[in-house]
Protein backbone atom coordinates (compact mmCIF):
# COMPACT_ATOMS: atom_id res chain seq x y z
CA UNK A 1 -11.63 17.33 -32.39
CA UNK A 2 -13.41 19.78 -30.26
CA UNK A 3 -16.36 19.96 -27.96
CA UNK A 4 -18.97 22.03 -27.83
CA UNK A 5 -20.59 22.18 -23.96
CA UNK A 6 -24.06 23.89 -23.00
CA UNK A 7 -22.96 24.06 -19.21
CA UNK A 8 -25.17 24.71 -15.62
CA UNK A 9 -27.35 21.65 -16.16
CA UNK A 10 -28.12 19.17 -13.35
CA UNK A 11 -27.39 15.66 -14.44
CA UNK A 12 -29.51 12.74 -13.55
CA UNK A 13 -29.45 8.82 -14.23
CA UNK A 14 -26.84 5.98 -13.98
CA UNK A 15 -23.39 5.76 -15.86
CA UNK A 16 -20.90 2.67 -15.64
CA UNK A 17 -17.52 2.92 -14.93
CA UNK A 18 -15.41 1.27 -17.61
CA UNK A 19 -12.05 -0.79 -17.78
CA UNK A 20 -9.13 0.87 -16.44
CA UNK A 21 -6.54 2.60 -19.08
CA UNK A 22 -3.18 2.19 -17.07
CA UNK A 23 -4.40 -1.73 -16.52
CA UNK A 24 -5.13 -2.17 -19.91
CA UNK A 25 -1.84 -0.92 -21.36
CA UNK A 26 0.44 -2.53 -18.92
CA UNK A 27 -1.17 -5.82 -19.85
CA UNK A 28 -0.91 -5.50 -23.36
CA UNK A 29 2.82 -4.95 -23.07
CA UNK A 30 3.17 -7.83 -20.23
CA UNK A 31 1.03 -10.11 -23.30
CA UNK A 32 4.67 -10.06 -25.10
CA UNK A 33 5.85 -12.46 -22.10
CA UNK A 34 3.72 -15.43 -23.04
CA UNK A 35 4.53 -17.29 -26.03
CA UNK A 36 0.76 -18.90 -26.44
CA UNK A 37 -2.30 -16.36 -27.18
CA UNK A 38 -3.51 -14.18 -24.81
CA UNK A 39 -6.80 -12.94 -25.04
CA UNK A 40 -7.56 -9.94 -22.77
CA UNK A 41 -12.00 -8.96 -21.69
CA UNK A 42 -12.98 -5.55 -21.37
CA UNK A 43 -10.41 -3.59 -22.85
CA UNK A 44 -11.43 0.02 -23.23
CA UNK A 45 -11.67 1.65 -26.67
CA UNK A 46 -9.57 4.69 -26.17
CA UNK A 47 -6.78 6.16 -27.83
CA UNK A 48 -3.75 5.40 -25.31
CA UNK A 49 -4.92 1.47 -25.88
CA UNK A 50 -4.73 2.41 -29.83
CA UNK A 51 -1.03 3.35 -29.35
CA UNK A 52 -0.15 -0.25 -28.27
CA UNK A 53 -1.98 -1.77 -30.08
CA UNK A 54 -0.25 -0.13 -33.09
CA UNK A 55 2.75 -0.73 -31.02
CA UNK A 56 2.62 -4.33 -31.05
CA UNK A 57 1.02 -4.72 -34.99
CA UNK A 58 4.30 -3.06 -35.42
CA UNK A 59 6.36 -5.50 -34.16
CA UNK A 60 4.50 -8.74 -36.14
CA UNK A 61 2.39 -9.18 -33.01
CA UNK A 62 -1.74 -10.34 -34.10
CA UNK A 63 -3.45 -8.08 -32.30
CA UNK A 64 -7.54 -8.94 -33.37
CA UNK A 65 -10.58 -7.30 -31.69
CA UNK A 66 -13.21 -10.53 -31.12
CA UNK A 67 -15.90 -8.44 -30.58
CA UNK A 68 -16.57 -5.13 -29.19
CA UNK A 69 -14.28 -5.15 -26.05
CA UNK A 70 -11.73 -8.12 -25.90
CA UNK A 71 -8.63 -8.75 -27.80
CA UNK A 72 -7.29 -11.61 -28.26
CA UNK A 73 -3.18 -11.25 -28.86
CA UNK A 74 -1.19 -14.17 -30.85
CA UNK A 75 2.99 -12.79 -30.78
CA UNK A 76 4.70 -14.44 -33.77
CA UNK A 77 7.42 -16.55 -32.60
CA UNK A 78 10.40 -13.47 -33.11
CA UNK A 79 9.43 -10.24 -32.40
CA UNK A 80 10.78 -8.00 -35.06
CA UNK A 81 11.54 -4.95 -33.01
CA UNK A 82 13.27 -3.43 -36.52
CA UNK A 83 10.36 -2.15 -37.40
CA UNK A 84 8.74 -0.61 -34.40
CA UNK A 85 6.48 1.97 -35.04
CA UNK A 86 8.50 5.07 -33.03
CA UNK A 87 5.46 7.80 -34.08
CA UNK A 88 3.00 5.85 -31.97
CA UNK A 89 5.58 4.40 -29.35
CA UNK A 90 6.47 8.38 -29.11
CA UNK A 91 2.70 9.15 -28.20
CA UNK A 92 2.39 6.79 -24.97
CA UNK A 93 4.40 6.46 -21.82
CA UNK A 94 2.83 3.33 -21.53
CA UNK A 95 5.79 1.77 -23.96
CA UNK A 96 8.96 1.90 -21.30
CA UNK A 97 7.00 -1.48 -20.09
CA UNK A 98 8.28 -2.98 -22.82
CA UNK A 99 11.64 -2.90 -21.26
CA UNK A 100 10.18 -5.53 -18.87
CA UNK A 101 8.30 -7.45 -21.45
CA UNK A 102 11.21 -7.68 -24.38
CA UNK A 103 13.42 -9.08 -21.76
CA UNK A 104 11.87 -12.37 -22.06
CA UNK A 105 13.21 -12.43 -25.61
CA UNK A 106 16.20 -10.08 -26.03
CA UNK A 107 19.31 -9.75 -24.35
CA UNK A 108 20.25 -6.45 -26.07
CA UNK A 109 17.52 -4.34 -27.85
CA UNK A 110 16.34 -0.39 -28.46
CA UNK A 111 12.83 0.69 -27.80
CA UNK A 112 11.63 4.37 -28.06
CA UNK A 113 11.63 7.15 -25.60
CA UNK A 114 8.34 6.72 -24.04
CA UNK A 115 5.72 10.33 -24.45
CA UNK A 116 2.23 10.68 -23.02
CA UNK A 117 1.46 13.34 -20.56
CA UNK A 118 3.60 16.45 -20.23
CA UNK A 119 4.01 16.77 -16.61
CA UNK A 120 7.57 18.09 -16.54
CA UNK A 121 10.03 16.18 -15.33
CA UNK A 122 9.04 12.11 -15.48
CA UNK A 123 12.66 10.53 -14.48
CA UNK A 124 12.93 6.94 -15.29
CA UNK A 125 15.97 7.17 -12.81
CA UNK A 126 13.60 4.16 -10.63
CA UNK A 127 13.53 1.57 -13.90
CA UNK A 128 17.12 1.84 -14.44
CA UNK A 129 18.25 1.28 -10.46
CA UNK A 130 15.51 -1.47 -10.12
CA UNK A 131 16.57 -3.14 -13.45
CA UNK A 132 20.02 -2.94 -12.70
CA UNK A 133 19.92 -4.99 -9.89
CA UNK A 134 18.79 -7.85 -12.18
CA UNK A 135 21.89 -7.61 -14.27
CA UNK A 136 20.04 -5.55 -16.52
CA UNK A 137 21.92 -2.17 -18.31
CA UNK A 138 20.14 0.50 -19.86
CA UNK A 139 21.23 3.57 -21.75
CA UNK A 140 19.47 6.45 -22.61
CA UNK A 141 20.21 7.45 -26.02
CA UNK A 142 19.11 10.59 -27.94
CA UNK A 143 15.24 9.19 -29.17
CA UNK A 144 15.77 5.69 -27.72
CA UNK A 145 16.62 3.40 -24.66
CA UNK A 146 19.23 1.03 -25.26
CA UNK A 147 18.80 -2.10 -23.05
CA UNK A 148 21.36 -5.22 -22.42
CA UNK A 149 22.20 -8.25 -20.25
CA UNK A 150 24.84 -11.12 -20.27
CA UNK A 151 22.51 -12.88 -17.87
CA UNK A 152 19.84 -12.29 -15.44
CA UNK A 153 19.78 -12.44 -11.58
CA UNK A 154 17.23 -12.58 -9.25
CA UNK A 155 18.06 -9.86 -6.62
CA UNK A 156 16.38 -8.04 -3.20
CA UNK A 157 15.55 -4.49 -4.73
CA UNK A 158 14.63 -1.44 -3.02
CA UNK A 159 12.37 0.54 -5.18
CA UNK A 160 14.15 4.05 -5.42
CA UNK A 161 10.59 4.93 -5.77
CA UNK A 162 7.41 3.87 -5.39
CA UNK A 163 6.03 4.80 -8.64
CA UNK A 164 3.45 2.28 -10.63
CA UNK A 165 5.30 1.66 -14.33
CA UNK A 166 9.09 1.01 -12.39
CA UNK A 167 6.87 -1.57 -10.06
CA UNK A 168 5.08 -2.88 -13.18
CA UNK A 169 8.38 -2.91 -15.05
CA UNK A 170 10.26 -4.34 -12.21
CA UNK A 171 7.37 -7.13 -12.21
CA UNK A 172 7.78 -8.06 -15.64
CA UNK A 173 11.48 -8.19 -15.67
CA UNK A 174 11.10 -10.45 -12.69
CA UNK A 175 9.16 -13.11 -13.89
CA UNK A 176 11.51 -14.36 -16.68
CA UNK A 177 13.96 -15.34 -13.39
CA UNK A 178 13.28 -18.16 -11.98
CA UNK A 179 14.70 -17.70 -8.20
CA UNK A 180 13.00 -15.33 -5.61
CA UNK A 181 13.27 -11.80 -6.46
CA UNK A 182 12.05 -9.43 -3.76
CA UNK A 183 10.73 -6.19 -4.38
CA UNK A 184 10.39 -3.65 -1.49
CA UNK A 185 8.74 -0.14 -1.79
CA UNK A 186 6.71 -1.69 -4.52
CA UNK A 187 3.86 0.44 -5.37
CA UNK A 188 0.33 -1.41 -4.18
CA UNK A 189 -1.98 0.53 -7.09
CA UNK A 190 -4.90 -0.45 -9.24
CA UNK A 191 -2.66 -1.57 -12.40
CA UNK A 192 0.05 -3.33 -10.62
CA UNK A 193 -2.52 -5.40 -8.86
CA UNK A 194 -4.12 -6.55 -11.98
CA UNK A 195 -0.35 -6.75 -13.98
CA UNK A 196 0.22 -9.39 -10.61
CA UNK A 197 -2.88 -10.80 -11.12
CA UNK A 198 -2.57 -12.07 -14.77
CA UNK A 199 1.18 -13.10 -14.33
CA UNK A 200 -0.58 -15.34 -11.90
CA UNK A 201 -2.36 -16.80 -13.98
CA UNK A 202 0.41 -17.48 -16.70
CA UNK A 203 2.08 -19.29 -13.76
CA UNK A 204 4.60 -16.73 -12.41
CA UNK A 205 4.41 -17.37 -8.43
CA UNK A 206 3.75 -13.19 -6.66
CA UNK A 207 3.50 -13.16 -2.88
CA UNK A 208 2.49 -10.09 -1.41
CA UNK A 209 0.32 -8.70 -3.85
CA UNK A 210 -1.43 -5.09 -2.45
CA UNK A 211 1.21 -4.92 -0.38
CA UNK A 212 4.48 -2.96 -1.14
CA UNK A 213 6.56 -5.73 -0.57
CA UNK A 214 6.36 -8.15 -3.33
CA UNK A 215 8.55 -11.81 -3.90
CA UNK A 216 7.94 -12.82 -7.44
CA UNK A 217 9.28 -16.06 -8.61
CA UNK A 218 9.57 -16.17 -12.49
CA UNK A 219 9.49 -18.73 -15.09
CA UNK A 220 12.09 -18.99 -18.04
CA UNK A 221 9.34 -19.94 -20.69
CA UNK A 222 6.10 -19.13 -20.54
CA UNK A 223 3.47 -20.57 -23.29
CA UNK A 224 0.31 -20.83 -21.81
CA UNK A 225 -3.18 -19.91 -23.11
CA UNK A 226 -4.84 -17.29 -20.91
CA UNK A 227 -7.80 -15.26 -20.17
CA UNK A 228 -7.66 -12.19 -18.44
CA UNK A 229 -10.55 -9.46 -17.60
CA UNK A 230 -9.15 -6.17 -17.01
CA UNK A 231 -10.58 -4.54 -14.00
CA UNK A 232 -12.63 -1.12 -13.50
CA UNK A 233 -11.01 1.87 -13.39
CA UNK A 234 -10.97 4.21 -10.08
CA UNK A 235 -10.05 7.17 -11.75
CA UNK A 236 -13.05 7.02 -14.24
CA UNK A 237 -15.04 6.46 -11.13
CA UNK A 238 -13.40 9.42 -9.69
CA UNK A 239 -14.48 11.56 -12.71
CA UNK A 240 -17.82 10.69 -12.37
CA UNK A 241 -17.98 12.14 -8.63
CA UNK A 242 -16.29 15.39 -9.37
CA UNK A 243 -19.01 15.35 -12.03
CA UNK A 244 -21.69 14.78 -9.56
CA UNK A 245 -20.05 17.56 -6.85
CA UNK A 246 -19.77 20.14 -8.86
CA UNK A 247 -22.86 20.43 -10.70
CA UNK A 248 -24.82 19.01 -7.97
CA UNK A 249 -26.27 16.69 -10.22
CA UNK A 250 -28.07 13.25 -8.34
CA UNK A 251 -26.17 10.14 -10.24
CA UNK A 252 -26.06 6.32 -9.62
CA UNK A 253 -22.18 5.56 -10.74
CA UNK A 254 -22.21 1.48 -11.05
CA UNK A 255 -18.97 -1.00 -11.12
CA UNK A 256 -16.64 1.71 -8.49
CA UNK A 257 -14.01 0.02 -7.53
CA UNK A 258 -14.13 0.86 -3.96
CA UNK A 259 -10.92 -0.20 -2.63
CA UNK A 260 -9.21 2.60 -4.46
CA UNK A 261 -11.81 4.65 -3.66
CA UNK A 262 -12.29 4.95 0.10
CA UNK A 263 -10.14 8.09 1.20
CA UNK A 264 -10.98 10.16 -2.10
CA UNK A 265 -14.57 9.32 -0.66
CA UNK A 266 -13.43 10.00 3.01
CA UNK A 267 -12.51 13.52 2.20
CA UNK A 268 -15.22 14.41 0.00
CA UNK A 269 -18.03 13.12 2.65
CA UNK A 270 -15.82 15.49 5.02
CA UNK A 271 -16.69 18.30 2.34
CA UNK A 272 -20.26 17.90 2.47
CA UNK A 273 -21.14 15.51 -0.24
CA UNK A 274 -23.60 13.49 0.10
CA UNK A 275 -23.32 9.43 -1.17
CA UNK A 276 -25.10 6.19 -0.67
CA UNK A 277 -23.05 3.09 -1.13
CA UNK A 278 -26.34 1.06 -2.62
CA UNK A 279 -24.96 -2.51 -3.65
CA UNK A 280 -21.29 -4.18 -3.57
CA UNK A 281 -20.11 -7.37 -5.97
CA UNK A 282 -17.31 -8.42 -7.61
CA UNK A 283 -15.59 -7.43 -10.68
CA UNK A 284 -16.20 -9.72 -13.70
CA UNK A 285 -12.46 -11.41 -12.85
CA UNK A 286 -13.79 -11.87 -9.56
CA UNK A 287 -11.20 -10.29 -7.90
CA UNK A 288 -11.60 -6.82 -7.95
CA UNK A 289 -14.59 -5.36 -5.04
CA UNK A 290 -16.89 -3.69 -6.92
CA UNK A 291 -19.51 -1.12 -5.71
CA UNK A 292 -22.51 1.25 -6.77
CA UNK A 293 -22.64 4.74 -5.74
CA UNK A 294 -25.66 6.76 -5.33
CA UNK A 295 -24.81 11.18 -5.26
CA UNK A 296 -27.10 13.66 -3.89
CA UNK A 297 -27.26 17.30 -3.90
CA UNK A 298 -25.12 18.36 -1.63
CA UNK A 299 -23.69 21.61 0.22
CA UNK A 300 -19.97 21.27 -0.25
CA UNK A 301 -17.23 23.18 2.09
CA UNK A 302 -13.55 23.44 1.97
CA UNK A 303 -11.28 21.25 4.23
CA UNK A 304 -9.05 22.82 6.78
CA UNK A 305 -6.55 20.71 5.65
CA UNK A 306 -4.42 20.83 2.49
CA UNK A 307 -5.28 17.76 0.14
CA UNK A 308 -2.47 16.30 -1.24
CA UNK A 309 -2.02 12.82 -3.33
CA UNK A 310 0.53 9.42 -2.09
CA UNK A 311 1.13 5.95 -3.03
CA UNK A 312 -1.40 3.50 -2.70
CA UNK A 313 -3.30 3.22 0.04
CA UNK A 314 -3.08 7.11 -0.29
CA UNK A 315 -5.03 9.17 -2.29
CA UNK A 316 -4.97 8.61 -5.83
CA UNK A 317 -2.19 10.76 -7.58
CA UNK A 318 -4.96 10.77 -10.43
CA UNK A 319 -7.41 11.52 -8.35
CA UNK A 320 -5.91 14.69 -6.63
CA UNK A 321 -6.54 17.06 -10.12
CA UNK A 322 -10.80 16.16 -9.69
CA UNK A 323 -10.29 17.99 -6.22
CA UNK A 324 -9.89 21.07 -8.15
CA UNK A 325 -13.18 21.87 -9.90
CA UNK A 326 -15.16 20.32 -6.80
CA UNK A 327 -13.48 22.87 -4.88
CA UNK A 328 -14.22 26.18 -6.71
CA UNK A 329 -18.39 25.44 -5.62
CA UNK A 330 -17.34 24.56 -2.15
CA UNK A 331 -17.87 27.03 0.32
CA UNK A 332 -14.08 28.19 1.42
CA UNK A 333 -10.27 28.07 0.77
CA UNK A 334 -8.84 25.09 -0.36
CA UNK A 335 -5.36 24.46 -0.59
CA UNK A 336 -4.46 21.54 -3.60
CA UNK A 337 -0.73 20.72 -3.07
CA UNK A 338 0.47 18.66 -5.86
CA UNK A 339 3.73 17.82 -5.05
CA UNK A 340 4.71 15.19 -7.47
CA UNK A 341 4.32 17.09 -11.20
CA UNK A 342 6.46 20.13 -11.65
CA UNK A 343 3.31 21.16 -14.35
CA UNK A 344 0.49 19.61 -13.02
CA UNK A 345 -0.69 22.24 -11.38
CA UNK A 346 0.01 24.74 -13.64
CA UNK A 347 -2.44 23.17 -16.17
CA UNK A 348 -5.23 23.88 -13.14
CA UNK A 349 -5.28 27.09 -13.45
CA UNK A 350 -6.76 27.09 -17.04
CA UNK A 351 -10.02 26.87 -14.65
CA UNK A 352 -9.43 30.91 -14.05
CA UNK A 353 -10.44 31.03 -17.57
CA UNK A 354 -14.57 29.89 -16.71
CA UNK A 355 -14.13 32.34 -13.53
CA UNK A 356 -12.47 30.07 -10.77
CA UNK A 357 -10.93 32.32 -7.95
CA UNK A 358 -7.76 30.68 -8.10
CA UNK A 359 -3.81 31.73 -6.41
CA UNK A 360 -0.69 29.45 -7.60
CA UNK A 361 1.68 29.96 -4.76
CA UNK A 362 4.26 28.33 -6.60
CA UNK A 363 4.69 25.28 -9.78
CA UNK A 364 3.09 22.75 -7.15
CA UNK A 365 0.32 24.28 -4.84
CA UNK A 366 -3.20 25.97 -5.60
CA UNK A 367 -5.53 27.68 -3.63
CA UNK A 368 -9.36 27.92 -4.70
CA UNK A 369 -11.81 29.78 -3.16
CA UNK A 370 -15.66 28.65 -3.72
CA UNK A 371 -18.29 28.73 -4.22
CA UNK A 372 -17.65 30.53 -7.45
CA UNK A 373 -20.31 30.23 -10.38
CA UNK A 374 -18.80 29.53 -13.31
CA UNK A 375 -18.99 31.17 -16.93
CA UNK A 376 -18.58 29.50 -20.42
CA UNK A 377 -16.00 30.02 -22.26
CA UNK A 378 -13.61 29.13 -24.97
CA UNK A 379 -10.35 26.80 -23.92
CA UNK A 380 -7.84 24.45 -25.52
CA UNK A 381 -7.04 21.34 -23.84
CA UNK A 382 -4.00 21.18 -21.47
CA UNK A 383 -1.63 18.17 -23.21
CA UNK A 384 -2.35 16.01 -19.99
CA UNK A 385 -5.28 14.01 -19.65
CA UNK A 386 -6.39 14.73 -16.25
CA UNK A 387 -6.00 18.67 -16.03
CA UNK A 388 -7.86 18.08 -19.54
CA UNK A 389 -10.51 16.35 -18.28
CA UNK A 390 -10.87 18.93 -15.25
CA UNK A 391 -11.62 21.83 -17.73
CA UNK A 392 -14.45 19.58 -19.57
CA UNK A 393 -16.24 19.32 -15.51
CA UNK A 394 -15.79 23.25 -15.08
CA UNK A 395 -17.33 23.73 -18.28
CA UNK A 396 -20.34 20.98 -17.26
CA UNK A 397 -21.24 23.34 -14.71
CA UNK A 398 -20.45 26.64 -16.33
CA UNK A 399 -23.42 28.34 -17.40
CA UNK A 400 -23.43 29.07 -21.80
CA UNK A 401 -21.48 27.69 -24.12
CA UNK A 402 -18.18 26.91 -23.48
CA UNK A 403 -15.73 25.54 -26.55
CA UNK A 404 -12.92 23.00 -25.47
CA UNK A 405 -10.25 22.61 -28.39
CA UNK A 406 -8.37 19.63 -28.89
CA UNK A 407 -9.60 17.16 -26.67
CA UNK A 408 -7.05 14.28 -27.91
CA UNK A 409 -5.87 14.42 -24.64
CA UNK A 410 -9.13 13.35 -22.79
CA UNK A 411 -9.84 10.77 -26.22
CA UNK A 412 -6.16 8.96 -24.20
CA UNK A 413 -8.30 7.79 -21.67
CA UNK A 414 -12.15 8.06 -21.81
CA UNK A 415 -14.22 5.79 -24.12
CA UNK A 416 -17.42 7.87 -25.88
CA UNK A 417 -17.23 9.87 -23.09
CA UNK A 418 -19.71 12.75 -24.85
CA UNK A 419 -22.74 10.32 -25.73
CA UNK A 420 -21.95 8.81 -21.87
CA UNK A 421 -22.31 12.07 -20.34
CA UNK A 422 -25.04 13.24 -22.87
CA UNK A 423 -27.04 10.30 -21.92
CA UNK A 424 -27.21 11.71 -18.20
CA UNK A 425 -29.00 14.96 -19.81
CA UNK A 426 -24.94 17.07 -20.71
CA UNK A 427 -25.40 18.76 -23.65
CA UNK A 428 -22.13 18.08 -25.63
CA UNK A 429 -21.39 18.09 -28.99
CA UNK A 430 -18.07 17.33 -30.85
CA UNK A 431 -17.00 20.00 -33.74
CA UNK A 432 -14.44 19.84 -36.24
């Protein structure tokens, strides 16, 4: 699939932010835990959730759409991991939290090498330490992860790093041991919040949670009948204001969810962009803080200072790539240091391609000098989906018609994203 973009328009109107992709996956997998049916409330329709989904079907599990966005999940009562379907397993990262689910039901089993995002180097190094200390072995085989215990231990783990899936994984692994199991380092983000916040609800006692020191005390069988509603997602939100900064456009973005939103707003009100924080609620699981955020035209300038991404309560490591197109209209030099992907950055210079002034100083830092007016023009998607999704905001505010190729990547995570966006007056049509 392609898109076809009719860029330098000035968007106007109100757009919703929708359930979170990395929640939604992680849950799915941590569904395999409970024995009794599961039914999960605003799941997004996107392609990464597809790949479980497929995932789990695979593997006997009923996986039924009730309506238009929840799912309810029945597992039979084996899992019948013999017939696994590796293609899709092979298309989402999202899979290694299996390890953490299947635990609950194996003692020795094989899952897939996990895919998604080519970022370079993604060591799973953190899993295997973490898991270890549970009495937990894992070998990485050719295409597969081999995975095995005689019995499982509850243990005080130091997180070798603070990264979200080894946390989530770590979590789920957790919670079929029923002593205290201490988790230090943990990382505080968005999905591991909302992973904590279901395994609540199925009973699993987690002290701690949005901090990065979690105790988690497990349960040995868990059969419960549970209702879950996935929160918003912060990157989505995060889209929709590099949206609003770069083509200037005026936009009411409802259902933020502010509390992993505050610095990437900090830094961009330091910039120049103007916002109006217009109403605050809850999310629909009445946890999550909720907010609605009203953009003006603004004139944008480059920090000083280098912006860089960290752990929760830092800066969003998803968020740091929408810095990038913001930047080339802001009035400056901005230096974008992403230190964590050996590629990431790479991928940002496909923005030289719609006339960015760009410099990579090396595989991890960027400089962008603005403003620059931007020119359509004809790119295929980078295969990560938020360099991908950085092109399609470039090419919002190039003026012409600008072709993006292949935009599977941005499908991963963005439900109808085109009739979203074309419904705030974007011009975007898909092409085969």
């Amino acid at each position: 699939m392609d898109f076809q973009i009719i860029g330098g328009i000035k968007l106007s109107g109100s757009i919703s932010v929708n359930a979170a992709k990395n929640c939604a996956v992680a849950l799915l997998c941590a569904s395999l835990i409970n024995k009794g049916t599961t039914v999960l409330r605003n799941v997004p329709k996107i392609e990464e959730v597809n790949r479980i989904i497929e995932v789990l079907r695979s593997l006997k599990v009923q996986v039924t759409w009730i309506n238009d966005s929840d799912l309810e999940i029945a597992p039979p009562p084996r899992i019948h991991l013999e017939g696994i379907d590796v293609e899709s397993a092979l298309k989402t990262r999202s899979v290694i939290l299996l390890i953490g689910s299947l635990i609950h039901r194996f003692s020795a089993f094989q899952i897939p090498q996990s895919g998604g995002c080519k970022l370079g180097t993604r060591t799973i190094r953190p899993h295997l330490l973490a898991l270890e200390k549970l009495g937990v072995k894992i070998k990485t085989l050719e295409n597969s992860f081999e995975v095995k215990y005689n019995k499982l231990k509850s243990a005080k783990i130091v997180l070798y790093e603070s990264g979200d899936t080894a946390t989530e994984n770590t979590i789920l692994a957790a919670s079929a041991i029923p002593k205290q199991t201490t988790i230090k380092f943990a990382s505080s983000n968005y999905m591991v919040q909302d992973l904590c916040f279901f395994l609540q609800k199925l009973g699993v006692k987690i002290k701690g949670v949005s901090s990065t020191t979690l105790s988690v005390e497990g349960l040995t069988d868990i059969n419960q009948k549970v209702e879950y509603c996935i929160s918003e997602d912060p990157i989505e939100a995060m889209l929709f204001l590099s949206i609003a900064a770069t083509t200037n456009s005026t936009l009411l973005i409802q259902r933020c969810p502010i509390d992993f939103l505050e610095l990437e707003l900090e830094k961009l009100s330091q910039m120049g962009f103007k916002y109006k924080i217009v109403k605050r609620y809850k999310s629909n699981n009445e946890l999550t803080n909720l907010v609605d955020i009203q953009t003006y035209q603004s004139n944008l300038k480059a920090l000083d200072e280098k912006i860089y991404a960290r752990p929760f309560p830092g800066l969003n490591i998803d968020n740091l790539p929408f810095f990038v197109p913001i930047a080339t209209q802001s009035k400056g030099k901005t230096l974008i240091h992403d230190w964590i992907y050996e590629n990431r950055a790479i991928y940002y210079m496909e923005l030289t391609k719609l006339g960015a002034n760009m410099e990579l100083a090396d595989p991890h830092r960027v400089f962008i000098t603005g403003p620059t007016k931007l020119k359509a023009a004809q790119v295929v998607c980078p295969p990560a989906l938020r360099p991908a999704a950085i092109v399609l905001i470039a090419m919002l505010a190039a003026e012409g018609t600008s072709i993006l190729r292949n935009v599977y990547s941005i499908n991963r995570g963005y439900e109808d994203l085109c009739t979203r966006l074309n419904n705030l007056g974007a011009q975007i049509q898909i092409i085969n």
